[in-house]
N, C-alpha and C. Protein backbone atom coordinates (compact mmCIF):
# COMPACT_ATOMS: atom_id res chain seq x y z
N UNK A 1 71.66 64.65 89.20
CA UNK A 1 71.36 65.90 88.54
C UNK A 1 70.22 66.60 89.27
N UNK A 2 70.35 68.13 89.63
CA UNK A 2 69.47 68.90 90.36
C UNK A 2 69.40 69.87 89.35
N UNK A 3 67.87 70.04 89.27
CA UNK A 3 67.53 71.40 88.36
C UNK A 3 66.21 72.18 89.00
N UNK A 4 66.08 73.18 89.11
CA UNK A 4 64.94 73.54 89.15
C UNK A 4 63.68 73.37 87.88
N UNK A 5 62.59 73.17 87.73
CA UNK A 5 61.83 72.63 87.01
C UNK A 5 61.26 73.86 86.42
N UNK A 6 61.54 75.60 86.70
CA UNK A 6 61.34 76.64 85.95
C UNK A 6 62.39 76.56 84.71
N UNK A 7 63.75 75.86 85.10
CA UNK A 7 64.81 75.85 83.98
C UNK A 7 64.42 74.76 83.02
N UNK A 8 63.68 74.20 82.44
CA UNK A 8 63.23 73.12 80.91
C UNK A 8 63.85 73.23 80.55
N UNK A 9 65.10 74.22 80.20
CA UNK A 9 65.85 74.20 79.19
C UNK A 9 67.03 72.97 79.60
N UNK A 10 67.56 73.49 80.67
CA UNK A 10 68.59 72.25 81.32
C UNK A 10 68.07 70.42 81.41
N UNK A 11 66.81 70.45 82.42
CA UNK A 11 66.28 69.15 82.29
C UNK A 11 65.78 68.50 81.62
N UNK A 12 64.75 69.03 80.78
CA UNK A 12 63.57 68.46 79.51
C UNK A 12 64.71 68.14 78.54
N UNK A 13 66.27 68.05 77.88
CA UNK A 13 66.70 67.00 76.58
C UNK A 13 66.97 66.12 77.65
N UNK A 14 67.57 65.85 78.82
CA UNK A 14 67.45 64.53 79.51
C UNK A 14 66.52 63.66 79.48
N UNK A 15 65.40 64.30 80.08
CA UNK A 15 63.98 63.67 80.13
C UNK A 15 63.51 63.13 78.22
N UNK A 16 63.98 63.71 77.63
CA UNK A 16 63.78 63.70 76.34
C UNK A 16 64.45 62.28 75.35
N UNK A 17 66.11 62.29 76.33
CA UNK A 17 66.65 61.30 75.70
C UNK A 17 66.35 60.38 76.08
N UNK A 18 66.51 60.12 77.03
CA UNK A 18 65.58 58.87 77.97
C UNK A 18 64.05 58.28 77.29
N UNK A 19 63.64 59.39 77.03
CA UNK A 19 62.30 58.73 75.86
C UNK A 19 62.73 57.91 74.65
N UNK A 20 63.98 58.79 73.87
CA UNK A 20 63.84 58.51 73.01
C UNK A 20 64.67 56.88 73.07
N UNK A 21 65.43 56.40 74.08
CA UNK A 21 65.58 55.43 74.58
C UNK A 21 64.80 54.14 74.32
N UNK A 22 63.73 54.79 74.70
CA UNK A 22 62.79 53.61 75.21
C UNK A 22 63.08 53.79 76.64
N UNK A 23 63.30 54.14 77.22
CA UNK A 23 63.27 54.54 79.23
C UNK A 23 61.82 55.05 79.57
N UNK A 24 61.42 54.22 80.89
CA UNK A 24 60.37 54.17 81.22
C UNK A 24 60.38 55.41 82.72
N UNK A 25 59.56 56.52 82.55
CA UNK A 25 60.05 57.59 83.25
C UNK A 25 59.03 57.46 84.51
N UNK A 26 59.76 57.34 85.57
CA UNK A 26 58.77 57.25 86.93
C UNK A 26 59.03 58.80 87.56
N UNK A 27 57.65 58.83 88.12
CA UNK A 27 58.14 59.74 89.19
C UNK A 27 57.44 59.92 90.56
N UNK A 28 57.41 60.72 91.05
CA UNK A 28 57.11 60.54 92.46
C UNK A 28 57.88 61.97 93.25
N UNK A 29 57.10 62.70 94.34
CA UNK A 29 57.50 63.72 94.97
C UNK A 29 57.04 63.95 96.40
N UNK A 30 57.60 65.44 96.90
CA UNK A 30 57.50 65.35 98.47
C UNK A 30 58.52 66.51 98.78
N UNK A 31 58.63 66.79 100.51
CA UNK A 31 59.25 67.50 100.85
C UNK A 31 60.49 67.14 100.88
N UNK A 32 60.71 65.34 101.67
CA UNK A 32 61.57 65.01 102.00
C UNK A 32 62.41 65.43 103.06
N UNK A 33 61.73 66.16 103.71
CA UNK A 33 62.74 66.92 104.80
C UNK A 33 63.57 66.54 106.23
N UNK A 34 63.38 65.53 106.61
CA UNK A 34 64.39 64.35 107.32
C UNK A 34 64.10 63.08 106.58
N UNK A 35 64.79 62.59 105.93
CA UNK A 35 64.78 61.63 105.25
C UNK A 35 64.92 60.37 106.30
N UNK A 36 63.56 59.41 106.21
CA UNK A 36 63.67 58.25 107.07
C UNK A 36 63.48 57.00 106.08
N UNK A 37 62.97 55.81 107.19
CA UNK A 37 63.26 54.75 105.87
C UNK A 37 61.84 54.75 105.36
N UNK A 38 60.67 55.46 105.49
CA UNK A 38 59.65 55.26 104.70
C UNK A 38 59.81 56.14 103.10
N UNK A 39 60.78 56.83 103.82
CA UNK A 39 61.15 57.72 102.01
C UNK A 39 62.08 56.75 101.05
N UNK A 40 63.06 55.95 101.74
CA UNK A 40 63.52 54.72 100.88
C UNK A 40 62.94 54.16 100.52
N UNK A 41 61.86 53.38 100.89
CA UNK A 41 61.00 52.89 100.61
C UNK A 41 60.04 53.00 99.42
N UNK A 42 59.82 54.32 99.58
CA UNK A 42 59.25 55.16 98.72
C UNK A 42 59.72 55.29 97.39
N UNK A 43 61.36 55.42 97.57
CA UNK A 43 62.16 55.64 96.40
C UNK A 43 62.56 54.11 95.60
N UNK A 44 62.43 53.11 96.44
CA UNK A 44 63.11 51.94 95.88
C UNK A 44 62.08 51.49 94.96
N UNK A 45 60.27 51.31 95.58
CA UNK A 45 59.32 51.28 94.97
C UNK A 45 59.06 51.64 93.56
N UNK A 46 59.60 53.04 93.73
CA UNK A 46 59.10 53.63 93.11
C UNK A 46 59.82 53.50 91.60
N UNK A 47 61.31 53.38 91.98
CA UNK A 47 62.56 52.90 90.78
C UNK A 47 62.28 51.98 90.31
N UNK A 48 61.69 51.01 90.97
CA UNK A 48 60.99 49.44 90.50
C UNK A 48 60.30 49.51 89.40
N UNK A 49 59.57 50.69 89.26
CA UNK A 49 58.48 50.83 88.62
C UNK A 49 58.98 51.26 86.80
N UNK A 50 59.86 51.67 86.73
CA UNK A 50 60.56 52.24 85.23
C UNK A 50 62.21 52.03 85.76
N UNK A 51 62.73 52.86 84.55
CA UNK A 51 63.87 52.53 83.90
C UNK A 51 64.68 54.16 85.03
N UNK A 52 63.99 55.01 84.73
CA UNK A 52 64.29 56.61 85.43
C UNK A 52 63.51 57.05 86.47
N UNK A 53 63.77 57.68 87.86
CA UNK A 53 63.05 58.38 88.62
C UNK A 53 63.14 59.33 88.97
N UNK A 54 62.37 60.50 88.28
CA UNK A 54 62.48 62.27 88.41
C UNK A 54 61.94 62.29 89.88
N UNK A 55 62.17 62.50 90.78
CA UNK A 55 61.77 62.83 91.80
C UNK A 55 61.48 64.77 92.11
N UNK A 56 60.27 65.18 92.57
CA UNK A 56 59.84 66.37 92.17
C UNK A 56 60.05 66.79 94.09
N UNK A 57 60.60 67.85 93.96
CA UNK A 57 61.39 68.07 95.15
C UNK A 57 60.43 69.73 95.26
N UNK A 58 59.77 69.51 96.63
CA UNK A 58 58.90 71.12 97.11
C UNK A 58 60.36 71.90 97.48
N UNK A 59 60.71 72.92 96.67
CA UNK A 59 61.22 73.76 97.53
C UNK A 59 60.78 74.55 98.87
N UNK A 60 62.05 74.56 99.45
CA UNK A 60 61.36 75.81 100.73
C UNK A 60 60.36 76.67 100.81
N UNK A 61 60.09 77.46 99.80
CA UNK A 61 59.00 77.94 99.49
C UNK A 61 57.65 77.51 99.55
N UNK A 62 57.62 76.61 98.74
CA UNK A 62 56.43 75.93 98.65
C UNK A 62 56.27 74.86 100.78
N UNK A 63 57.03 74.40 100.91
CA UNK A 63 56.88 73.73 101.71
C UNK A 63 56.49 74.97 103.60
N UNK A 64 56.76 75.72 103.01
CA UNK A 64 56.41 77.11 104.15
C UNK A 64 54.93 77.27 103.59
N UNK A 65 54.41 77.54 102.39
CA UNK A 65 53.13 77.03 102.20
C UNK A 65 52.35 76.27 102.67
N UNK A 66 52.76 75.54 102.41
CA UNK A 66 51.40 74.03 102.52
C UNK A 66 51.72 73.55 104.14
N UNK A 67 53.28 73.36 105.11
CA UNK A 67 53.15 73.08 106.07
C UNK A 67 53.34 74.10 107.27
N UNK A 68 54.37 74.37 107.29
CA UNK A 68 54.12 74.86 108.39
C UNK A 68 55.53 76.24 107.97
N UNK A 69 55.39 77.85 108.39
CA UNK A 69 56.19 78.21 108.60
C UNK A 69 57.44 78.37 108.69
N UNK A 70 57.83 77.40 109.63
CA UNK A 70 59.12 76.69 110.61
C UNK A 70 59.72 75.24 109.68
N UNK A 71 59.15 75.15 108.66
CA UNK A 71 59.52 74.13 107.89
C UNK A 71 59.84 74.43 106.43
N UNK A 72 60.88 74.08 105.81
CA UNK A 72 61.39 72.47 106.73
C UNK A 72 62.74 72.64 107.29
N UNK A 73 62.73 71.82 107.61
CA UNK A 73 63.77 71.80 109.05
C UNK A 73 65.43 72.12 108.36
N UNK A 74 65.52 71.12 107.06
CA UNK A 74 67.11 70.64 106.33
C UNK A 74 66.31 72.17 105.04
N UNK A 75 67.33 72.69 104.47
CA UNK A 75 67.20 73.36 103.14
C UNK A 75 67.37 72.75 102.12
N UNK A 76 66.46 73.11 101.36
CA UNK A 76 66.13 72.27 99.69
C UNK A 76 67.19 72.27 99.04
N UNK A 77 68.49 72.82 99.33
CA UNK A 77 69.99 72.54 98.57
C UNK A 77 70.24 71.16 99.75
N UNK A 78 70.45 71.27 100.76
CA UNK A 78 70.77 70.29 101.52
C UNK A 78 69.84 68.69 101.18
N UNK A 79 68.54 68.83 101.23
CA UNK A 79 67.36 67.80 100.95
C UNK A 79 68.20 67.54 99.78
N UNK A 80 68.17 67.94 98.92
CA UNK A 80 68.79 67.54 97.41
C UNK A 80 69.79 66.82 96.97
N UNK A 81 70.59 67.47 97.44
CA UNK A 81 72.05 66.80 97.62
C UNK A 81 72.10 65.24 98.54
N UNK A 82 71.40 65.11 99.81
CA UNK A 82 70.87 63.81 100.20
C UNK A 82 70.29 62.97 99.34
N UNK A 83 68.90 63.54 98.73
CA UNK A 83 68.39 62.55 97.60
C UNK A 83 69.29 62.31 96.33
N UNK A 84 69.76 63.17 95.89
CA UNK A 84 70.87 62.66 94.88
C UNK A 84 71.87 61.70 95.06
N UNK A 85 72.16 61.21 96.29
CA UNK A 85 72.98 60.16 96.84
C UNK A 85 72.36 59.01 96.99
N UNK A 86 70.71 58.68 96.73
CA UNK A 86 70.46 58.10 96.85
C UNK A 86 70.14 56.94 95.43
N UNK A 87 70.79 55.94 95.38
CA UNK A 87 71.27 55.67 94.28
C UNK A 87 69.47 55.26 93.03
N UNK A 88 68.97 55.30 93.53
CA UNK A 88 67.13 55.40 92.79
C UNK A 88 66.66 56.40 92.08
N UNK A 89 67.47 57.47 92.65
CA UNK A 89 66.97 58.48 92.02
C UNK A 89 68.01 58.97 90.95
N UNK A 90 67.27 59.52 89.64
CA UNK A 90 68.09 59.62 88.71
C UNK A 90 68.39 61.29 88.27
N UNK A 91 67.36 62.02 88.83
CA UNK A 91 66.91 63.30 88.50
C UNK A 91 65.76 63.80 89.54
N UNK A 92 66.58 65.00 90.06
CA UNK A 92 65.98 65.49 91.14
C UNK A 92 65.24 66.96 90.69
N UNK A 93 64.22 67.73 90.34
CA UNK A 93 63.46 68.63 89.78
C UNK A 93 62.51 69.75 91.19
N UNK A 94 63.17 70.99 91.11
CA UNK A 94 62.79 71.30 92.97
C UNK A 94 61.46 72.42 91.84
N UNK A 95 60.34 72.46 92.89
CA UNK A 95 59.76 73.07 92.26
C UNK A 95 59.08 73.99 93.74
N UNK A 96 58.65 75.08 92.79
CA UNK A 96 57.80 76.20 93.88
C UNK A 96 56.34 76.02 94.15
N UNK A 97 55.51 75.62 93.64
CA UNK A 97 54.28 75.53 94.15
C UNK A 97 53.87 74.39 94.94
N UNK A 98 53.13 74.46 95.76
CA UNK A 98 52.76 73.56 97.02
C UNK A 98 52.05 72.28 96.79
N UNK A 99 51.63 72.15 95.35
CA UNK A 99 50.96 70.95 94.65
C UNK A 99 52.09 70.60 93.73
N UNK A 100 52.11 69.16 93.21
CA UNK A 100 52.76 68.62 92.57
C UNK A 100 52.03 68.64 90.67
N UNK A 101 51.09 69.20 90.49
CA UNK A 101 50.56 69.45 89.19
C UNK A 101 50.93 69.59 87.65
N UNK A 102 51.86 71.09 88.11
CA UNK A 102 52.66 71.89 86.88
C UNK A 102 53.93 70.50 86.89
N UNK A 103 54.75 69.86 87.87
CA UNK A 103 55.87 69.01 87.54
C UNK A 103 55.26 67.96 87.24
N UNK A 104 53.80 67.41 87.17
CA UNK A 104 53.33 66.18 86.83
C UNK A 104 53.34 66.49 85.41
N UNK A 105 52.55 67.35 84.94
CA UNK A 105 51.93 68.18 83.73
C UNK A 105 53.85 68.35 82.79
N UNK A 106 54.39 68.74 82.97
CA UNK A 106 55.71 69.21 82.53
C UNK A 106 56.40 67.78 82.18
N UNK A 107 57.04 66.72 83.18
CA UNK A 107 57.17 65.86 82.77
C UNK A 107 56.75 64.65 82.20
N UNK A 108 55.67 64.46 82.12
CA UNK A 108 54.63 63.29 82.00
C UNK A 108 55.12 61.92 82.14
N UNK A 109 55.12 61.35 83.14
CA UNK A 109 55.70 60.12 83.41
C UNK A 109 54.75 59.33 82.52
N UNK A 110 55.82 58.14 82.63
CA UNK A 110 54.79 57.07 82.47
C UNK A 110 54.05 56.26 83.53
N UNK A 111 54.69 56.24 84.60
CA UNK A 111 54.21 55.72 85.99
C UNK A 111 54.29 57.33 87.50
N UNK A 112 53.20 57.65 87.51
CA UNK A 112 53.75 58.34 89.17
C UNK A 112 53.25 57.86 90.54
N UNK A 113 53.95 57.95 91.53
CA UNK A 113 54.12 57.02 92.22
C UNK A 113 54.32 58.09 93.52
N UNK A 114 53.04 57.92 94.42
CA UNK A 114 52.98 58.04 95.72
C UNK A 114 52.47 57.31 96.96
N UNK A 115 52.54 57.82 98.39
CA UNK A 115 52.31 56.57 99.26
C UNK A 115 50.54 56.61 99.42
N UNK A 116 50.51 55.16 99.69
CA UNK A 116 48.76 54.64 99.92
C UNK A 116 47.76 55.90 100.30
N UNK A 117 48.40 56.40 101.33
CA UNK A 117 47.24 57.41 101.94
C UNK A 117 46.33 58.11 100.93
N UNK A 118 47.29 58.77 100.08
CA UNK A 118 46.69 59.34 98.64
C UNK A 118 45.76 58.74 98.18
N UNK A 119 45.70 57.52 98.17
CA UNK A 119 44.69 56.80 97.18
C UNK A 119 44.87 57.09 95.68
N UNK A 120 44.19 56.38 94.91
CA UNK A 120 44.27 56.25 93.10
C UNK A 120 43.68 58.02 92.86
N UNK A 121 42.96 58.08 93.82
CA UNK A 121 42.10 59.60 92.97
C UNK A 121 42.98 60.75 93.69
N UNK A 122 44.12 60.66 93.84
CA UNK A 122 45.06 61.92 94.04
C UNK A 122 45.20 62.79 93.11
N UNK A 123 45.47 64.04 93.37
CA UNK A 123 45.32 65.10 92.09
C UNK A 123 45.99 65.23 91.39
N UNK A 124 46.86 64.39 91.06
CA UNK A 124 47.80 64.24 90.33
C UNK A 124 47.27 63.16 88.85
N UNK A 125 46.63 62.56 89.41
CA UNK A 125 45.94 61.23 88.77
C UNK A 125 45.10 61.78 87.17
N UNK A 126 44.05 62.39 87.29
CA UNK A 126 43.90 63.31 85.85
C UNK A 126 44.97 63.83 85.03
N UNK A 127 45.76 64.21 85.44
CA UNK A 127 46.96 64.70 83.97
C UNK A 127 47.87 63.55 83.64
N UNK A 128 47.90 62.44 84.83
CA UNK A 128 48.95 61.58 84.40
C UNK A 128 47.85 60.71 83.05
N UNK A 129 46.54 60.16 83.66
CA UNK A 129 45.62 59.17 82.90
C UNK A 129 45.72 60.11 81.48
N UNK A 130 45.25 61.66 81.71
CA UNK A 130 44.95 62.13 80.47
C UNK A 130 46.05 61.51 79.30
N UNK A 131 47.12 61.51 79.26
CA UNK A 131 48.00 60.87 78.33
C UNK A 131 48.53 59.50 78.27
N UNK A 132 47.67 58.79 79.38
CA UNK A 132 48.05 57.14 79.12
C UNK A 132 48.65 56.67 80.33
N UNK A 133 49.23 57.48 81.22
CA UNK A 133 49.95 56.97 82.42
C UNK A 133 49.30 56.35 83.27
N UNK A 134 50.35 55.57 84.60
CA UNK A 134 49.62 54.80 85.47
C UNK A 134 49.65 55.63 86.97
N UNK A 135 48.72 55.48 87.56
CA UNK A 135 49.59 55.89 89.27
C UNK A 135 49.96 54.75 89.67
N UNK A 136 50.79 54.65 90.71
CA UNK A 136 51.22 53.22 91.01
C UNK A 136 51.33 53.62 92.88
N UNK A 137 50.71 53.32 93.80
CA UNK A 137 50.72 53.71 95.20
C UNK A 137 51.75 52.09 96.13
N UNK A 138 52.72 52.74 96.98
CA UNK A 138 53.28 52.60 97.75
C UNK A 138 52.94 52.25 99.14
N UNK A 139 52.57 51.41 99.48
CA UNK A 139 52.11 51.07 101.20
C UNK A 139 52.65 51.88 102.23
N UNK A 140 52.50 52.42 102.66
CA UNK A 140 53.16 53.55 103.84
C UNK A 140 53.55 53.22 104.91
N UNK A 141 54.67 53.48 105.12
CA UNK A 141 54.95 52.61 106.48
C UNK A 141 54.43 52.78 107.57
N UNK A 142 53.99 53.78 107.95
CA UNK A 142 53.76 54.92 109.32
C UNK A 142 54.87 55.61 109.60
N UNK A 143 56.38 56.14 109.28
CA UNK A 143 57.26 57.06 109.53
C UNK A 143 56.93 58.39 108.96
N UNK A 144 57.46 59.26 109.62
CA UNK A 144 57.14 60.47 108.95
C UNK A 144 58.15 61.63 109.79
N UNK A 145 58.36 62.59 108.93
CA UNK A 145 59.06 63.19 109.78
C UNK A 145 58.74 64.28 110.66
N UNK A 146 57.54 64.52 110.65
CA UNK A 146 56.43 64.63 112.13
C UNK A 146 56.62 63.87 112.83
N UNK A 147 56.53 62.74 113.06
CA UNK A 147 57.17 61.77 114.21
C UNK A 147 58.10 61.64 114.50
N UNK A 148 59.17 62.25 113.76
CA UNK A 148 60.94 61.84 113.89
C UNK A 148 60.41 63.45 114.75
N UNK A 149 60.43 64.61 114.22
CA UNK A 149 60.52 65.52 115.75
C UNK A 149 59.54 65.95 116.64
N UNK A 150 58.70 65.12 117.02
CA UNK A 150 58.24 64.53 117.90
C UNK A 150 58.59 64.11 119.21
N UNK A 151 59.37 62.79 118.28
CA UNK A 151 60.21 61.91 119.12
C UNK A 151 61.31 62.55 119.37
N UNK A 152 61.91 63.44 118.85
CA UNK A 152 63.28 64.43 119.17
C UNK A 152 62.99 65.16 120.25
N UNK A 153 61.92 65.93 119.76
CA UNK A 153 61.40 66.81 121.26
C UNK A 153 61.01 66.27 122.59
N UNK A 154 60.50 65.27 122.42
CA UNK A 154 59.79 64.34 123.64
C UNK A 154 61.00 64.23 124.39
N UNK A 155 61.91 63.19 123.74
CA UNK A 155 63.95 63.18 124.44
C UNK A 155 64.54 64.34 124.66
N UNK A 156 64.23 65.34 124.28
CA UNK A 156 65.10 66.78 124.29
C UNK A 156 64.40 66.94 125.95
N UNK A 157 63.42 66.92 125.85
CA UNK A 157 62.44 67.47 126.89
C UNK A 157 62.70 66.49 128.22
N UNK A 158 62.72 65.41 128.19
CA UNK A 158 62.95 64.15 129.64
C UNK A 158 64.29 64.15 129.81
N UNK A 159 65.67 64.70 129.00
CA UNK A 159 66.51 64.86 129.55
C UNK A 159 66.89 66.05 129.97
N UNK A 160 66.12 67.30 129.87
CA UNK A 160 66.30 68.38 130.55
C UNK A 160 67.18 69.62 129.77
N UNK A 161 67.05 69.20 127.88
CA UNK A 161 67.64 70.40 126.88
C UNK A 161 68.55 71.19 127.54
């Protein structure tokens, strides 16, 4: 399931039934924009952690923000449709602003879940504690997809593009 996270109306009774379940709601976000195995990683972790994983997806927008212009490389219908195949994730939520805040704040996990670098005091960490939640951090592999085109360009370039 793909929703944008301005539509509550579509996603929030999911997120809702799942509470009323007893389902333990993880989440965790990103650009995702060549998906390598530190984002599996990321995602398997992170499913470990509860019963559901909303994964909070930067749209294009936002991700022309915060990185770069020229990014990202795949389109946030395309990114999406990849992560939705990925069998961890249960609910995919694309949002516009360049911080993950308003989708922390909106869904309130019970666990959110990003990689080490962040550390416990990520800004995300105040709205999850304010209502009882945990952060739960992920060891990072070193992949990234700065290094995947990198390494694309470096080969594009020694064989003569």
């Amino acid at each position: 399931m793909i929703f944008h996270l301005d539509h509550k109306e579509q996603w929030e009774p999911v997120v809702r039934q799942w509470r009323n379940e007893g389902q333990t709601i993880v989440t965790t976000n990103g650009t995702f924009d060549i998906i390598h195995v530190g984002h599996v990683k990321l995602l398997r972790e992170a499913r470990a952690q509860g019963d559901k994983l909303v994964l909070g997806l930067n749209s294009d927008i936002s991700v022309k923000q915060y990185k770069s212009v020229n990014r990202p490389i795949v389109p946030q219908e395309e990114r999406a449709a990849m992560l939705e195949a990925i069998r961890y994730v249960d609910l995919i939520l694309i949002f516009d602003e360049p911080e993950s805040l308003r989708f922390v704040r909106e869904v309130r996990p019970d666990v959110h879940v990003k990689d080490s670098s962040y550390g416990y005091n990520l800004i995300e960490a105040p709205i999850v504690r304010e209502y009882g939640g945990r952060i739960h951090l992920v060891e990072k592999t070193g992949h990234s997809t700065t290094n995947i085109i990198e390494k694309v360009l470096e080969v594009y370039r020694k064989e003569g593009g």
